[in-house]
C-alpha atoms as a PDB file:
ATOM      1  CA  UNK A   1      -1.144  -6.314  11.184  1.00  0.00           C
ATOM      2  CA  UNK A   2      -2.760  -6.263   7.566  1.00  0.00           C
ATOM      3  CA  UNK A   3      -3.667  -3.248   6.340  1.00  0.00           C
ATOM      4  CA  UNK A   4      -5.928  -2.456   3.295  1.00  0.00           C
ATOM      5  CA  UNK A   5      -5.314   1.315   1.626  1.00  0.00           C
ATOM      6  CA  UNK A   6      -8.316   2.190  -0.807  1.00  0.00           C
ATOM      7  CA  UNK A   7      -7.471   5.433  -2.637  1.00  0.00           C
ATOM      8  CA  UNK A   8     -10.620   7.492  -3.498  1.00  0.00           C
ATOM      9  CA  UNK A   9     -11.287  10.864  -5.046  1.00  0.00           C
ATOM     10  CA  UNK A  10     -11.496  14.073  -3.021  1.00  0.00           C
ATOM     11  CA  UNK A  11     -15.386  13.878  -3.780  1.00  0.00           C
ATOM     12  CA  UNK A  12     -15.748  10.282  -2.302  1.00  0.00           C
ATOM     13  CA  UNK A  13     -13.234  10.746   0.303  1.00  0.00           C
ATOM     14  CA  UNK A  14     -15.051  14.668   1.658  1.00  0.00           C
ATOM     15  CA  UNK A  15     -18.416  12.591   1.915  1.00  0.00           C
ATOM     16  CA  UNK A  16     -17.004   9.794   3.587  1.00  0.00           C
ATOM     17  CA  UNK A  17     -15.153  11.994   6.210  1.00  0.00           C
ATOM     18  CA  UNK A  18     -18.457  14.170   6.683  1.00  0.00           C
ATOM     19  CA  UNK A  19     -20.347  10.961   7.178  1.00  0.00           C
ATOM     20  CA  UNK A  20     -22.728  11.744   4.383  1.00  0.00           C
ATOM     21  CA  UNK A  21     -20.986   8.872   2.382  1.00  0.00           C
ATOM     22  CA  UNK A  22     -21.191   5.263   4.998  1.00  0.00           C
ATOM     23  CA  UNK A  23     -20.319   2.706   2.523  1.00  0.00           C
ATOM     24  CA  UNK A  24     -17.520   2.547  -0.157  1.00  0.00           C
ATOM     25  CA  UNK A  25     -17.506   0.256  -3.166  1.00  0.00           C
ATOM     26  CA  UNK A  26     -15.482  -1.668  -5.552  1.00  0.00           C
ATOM     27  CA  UNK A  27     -17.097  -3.342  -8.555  1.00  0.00           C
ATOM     28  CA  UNK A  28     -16.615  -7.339  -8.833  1.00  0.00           C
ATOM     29  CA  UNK A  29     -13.675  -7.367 -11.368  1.00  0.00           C
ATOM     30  CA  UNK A  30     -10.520  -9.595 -10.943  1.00  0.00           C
ATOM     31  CA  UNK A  31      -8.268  -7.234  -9.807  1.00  0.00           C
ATOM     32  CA  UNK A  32     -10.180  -6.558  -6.638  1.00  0.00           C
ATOM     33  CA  UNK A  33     -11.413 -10.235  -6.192  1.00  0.00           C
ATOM     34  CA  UNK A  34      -7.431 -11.200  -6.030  1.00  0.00           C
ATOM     35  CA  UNK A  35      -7.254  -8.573  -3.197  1.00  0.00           C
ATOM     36  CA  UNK A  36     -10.519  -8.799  -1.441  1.00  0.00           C
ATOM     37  CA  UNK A  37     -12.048 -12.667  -1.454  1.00  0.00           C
ATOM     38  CA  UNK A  38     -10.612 -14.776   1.243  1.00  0.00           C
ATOM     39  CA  UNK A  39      -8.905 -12.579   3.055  1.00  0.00           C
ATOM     40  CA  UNK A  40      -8.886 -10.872   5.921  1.00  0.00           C
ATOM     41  CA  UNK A  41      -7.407  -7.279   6.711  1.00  0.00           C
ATOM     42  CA  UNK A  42      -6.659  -5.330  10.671  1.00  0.00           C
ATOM     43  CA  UNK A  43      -7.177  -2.120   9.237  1.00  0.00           C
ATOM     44  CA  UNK A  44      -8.721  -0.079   5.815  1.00  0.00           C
ATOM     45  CA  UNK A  45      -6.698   2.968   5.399  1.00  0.00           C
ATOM     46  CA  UNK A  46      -8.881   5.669   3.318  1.00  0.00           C
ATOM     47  CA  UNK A  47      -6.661   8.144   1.785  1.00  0.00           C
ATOM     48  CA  UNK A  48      -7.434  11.122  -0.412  1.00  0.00           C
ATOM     49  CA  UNK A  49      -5.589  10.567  -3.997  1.00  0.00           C
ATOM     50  CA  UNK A  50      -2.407   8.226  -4.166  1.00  0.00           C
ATOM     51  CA  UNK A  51       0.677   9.299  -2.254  1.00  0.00           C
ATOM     52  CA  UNK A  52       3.585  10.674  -3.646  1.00  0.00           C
ATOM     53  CA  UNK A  53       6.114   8.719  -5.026  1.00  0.00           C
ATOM     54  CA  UNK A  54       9.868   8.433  -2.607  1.00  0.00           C
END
């Protein structure tokens, strides 16, 4: 199973969770076209912040 974690802000991830927020974007810049374009994921995992390290 592939799995796709975006980390957002609390702001981004509240509205999303509340449903006032449907969509989330990334803008068109390398880094994101290496891990979006062509592939295909199972799952998007939204978390709130990044996870702490160990």
């Amino acid at each position: 199973m592939r799995k796709l974690t975006l980390s957002l802000k609390a702001e981004y991830f509240t509205a999303i969770r509340d449903g006032s927020k449907p969509e989330e974007f990334r803008l068109v810049t390398p880094y994101w076209q290496k891990r979006l374009e062509g592939r295909s994921y199972d799952v998007i995992e939204l978390t709130l912040g990044y996870p702490q390290p160990g």
